[in-house]
N, C-alpha and C. Protein backbone atom coordinates (compact mmCIF):
# COMPACT_ATOMS: atom_id res chain seq x y z
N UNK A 1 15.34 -4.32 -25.40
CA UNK A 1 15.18 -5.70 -24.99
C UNK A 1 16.44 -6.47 -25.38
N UNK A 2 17.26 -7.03 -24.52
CA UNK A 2 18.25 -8.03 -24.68
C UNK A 2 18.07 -9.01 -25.09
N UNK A 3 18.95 -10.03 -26.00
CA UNK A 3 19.18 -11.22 -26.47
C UNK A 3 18.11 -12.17 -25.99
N UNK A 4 19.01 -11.89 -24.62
CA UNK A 4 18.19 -13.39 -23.48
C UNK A 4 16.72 -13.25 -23.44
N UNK A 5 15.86 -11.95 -23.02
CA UNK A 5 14.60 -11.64 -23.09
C UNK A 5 13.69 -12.25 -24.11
N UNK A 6 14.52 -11.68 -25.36
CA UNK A 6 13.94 -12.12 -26.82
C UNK A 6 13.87 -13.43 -26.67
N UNK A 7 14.94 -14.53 -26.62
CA UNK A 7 14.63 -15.74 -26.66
C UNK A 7 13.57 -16.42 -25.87
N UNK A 8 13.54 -15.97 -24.53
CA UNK A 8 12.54 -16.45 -23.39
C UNK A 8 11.01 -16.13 -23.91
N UNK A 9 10.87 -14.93 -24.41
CA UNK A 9 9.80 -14.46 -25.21
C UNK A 9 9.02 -15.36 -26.04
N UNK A 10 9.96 -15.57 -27.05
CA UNK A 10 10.01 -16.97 -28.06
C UNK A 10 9.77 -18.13 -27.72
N UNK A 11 10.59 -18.23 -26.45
CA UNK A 11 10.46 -19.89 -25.73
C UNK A 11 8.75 -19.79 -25.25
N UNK A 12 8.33 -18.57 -25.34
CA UNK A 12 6.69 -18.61 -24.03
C UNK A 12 5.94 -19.08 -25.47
N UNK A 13 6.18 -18.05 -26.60
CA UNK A 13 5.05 -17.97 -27.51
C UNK A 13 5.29 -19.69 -28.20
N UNK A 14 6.48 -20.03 -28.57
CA UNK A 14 6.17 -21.04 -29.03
C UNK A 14 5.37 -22.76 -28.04
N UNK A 15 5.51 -22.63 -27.03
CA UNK A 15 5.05 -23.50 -25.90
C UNK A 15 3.34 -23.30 -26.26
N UNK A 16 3.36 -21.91 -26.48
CA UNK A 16 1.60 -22.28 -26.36
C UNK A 16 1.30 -22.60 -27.74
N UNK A 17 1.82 -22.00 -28.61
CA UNK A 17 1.77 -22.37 -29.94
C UNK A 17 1.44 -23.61 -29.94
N UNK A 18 2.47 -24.63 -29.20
CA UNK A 18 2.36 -26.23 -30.17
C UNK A 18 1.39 -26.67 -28.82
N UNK A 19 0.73 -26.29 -27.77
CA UNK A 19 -0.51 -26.35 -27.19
C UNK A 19 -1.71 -26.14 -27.56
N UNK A 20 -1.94 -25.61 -28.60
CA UNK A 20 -2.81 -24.71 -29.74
C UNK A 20 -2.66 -26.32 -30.63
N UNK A 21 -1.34 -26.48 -30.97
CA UNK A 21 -1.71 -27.46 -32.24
C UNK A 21 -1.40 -28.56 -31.58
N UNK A 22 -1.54 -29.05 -30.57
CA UNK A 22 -1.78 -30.20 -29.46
C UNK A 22 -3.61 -30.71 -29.08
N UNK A 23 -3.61 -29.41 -29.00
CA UNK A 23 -5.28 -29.82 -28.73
C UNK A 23 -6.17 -29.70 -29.83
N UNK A 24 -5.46 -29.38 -31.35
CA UNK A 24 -5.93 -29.54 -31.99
C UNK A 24 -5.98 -30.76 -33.18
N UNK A 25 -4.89 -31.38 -33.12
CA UNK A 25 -4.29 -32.85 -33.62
C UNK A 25 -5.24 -33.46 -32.90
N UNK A 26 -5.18 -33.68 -31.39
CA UNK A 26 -6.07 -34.82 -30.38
C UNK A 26 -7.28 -34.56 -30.97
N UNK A 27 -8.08 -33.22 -31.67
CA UNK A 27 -9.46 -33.46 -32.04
C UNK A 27 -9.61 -33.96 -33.24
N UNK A 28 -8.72 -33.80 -34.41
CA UNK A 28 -8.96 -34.21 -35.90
C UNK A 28 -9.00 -35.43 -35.23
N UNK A 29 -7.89 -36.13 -34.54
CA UNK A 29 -7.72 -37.25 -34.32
C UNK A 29 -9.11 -38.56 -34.11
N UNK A 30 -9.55 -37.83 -32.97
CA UNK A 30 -11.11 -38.20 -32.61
C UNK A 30 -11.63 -38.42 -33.18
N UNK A 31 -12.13 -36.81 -34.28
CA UNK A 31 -13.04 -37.37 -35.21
C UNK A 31 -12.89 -37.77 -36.48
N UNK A 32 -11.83 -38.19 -37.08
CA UNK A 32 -11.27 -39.12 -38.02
C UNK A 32 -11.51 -40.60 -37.76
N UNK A 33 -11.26 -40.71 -36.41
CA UNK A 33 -11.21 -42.23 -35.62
C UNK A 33 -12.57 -42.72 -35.59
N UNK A 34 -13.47 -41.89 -35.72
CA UNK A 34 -14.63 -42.49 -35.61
C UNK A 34 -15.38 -43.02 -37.59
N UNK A 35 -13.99 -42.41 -38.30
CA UNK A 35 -14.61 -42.66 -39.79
C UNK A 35 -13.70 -43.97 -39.75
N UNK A 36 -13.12 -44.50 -39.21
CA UNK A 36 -11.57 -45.16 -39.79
C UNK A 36 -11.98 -46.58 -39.06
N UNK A 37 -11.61 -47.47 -39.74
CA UNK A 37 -11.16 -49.18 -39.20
C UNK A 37 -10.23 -49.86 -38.19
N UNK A 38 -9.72 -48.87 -38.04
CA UNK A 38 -8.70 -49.11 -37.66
C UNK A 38 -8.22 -47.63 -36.34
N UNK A 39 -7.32 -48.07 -35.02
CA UNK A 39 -6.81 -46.59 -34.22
C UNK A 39 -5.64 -45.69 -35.25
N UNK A 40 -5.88 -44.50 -35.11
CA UNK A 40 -4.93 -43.56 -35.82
C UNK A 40 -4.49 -42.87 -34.70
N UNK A 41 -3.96 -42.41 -35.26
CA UNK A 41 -2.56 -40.83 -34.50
C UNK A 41 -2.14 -40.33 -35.95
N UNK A 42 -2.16 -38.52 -35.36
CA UNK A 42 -1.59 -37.86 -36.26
C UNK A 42 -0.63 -37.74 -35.62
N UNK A 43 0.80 -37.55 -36.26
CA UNK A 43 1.60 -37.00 -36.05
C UNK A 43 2.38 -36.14 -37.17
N UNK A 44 3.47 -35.12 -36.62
CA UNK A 44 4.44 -34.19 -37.53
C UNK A 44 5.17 -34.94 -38.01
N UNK A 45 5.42 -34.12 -39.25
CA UNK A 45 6.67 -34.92 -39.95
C UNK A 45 7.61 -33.82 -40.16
N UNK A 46 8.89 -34.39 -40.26
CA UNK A 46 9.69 -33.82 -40.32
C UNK A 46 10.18 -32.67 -41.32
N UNK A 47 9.89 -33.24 -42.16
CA UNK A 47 9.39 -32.25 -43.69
C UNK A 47 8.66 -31.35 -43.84
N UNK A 48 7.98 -31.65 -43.06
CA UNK A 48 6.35 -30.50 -43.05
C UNK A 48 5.15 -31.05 -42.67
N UNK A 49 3.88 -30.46 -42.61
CA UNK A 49 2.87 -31.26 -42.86
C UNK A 49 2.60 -32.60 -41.57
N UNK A 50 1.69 -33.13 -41.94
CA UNK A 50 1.57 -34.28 -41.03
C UNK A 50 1.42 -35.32 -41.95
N UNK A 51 0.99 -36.57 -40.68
CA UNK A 51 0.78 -38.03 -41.36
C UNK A 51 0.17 -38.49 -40.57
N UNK A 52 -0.78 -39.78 -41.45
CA UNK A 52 -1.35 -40.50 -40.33
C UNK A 52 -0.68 -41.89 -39.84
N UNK A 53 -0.71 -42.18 -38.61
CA UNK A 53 -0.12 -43.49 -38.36
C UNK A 53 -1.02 -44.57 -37.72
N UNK A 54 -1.08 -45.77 -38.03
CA UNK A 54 -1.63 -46.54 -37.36
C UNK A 54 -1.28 -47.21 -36.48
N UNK A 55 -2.19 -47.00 -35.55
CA UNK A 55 -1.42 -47.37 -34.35
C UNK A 55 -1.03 -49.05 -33.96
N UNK A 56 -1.94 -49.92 -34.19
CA UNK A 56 -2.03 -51.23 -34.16
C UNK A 56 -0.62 -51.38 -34.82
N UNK A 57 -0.33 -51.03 -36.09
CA UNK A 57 1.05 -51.56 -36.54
C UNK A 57 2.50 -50.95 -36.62
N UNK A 58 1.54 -49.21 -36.16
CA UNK A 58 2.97 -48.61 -36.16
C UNK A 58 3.70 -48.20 -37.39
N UNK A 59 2.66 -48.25 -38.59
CA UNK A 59 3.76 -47.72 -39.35
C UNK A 59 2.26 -46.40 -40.02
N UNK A 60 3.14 -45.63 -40.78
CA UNK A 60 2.62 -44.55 -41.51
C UNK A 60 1.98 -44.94 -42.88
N UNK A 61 0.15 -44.59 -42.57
CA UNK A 61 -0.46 -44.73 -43.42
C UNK A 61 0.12 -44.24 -44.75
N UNK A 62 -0.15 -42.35 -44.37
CA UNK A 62 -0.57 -41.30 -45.63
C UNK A 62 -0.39 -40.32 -45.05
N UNK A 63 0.01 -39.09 -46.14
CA UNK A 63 -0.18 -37.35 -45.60
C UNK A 63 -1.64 -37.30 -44.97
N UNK A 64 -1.44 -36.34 -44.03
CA UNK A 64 -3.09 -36.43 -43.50
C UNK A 64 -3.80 -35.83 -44.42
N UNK A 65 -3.57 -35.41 -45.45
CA UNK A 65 -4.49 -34.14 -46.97
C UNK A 65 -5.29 -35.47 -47.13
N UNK A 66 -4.12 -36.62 -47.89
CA UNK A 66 -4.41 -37.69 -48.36
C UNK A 66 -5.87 -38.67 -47.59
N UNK A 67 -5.69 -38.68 -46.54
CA UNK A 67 -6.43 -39.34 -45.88
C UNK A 67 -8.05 -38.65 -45.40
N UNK A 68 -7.78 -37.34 -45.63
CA UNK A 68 -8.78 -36.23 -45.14
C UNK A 68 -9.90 -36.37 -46.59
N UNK A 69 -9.34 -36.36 -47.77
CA UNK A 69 -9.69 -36.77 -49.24
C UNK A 69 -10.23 -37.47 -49.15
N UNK A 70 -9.84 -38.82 -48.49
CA UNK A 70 -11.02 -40.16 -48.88
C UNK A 70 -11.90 -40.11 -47.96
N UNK A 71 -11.73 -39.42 -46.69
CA UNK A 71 -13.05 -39.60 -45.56
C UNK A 71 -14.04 -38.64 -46.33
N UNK A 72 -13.86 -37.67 -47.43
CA UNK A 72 -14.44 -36.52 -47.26
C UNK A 72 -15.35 -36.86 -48.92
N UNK A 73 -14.46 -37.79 -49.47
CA UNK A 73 -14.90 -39.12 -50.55
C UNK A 73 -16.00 -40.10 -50.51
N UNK A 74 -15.41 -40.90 -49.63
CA UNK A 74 -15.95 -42.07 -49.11
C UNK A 74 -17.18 -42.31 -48.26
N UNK A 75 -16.67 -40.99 -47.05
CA UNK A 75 -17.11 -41.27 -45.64
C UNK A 75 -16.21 -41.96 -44.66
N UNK A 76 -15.67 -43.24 -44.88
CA UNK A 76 -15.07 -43.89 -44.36
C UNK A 76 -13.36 -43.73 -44.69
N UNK A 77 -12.58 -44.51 -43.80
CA UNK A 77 -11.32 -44.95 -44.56
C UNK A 77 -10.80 -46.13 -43.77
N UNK A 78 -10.62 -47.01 -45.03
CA UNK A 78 -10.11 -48.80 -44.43
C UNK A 78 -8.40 -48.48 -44.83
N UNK A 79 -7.56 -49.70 -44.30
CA UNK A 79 -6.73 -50.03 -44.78
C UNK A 79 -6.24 -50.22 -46.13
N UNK A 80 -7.03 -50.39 -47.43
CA UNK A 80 -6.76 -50.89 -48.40
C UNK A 80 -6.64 -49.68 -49.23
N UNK A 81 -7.03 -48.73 -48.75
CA UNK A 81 -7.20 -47.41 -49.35
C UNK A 81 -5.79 -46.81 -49.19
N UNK A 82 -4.94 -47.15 -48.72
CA UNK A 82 -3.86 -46.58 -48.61
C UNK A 82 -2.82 -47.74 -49.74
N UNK A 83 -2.81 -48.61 -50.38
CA UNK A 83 -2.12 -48.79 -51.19
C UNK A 83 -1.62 -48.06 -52.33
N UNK A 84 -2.45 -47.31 -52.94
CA UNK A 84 -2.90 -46.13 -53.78
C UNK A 84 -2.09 -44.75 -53.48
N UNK A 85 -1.56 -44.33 -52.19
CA UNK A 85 -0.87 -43.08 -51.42
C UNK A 85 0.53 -43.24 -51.75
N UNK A 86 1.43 -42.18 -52.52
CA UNK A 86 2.62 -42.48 -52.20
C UNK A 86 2.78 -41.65 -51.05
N UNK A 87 3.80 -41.58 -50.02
CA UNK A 87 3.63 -40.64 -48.99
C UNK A 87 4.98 -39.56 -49.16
C-alpha cells in the first residue's frame, strides 16, 4: 500500500470517526439541555476534552466532567454554579 492510499484510508476513517462523535455531542447536548437554565453547546477544546458553552452569551461555562458532576449532584445546573469551576 502506497503513501497516498494510507492517507486517503485515514482521511475515510477519521470522517466517520468525528460523525460518531458528532452525533454523539448533539445527544449529551439534548439531554443536558433539558437539566440546564439556560441553551448549551458542547464543544472541543483545543487541549483536549470538551467544554460547555452558553449559548445566549457565548462564552465558556466549564469542562463538560465539571458540569456532568453537578447535573449528576444536583439534578439541575444554573448559572451560578459555575463561579466555583476553574476551567
Amino acid at each position: 500500500m502506497d503513501e497516498i492510499t494510507m492517507i486517503e484510508k485515514q482521511r475515510e476513517k477519521l470522517t466517520i470517526a468525528y460523525g460518531v462523535l458528532e452525533f454523539h455531542r448533539q445527544l449529551l447536548t439534548q439531554l443536558m439541555s433539558s437539566k440546564t437554565e439556560f441553551e448549551i453547546d458542547i464543544i472541543p477544546r483545543p487541549s483536549g476534552g470538551f467544554v460547555v458553552l452558553d449559548v445566549e452569551s457565548n462564552s465558556i461555562v466549564a469542562p463538560l466532567d465539571a458540569c456532568i458532576d453537578i447535573i449528576l449532584k444536583k439534578g439541575y445546573l444554573v448559572r451560578k454554579d459555575f463561579f466555583n469551576i476553574s476551567i
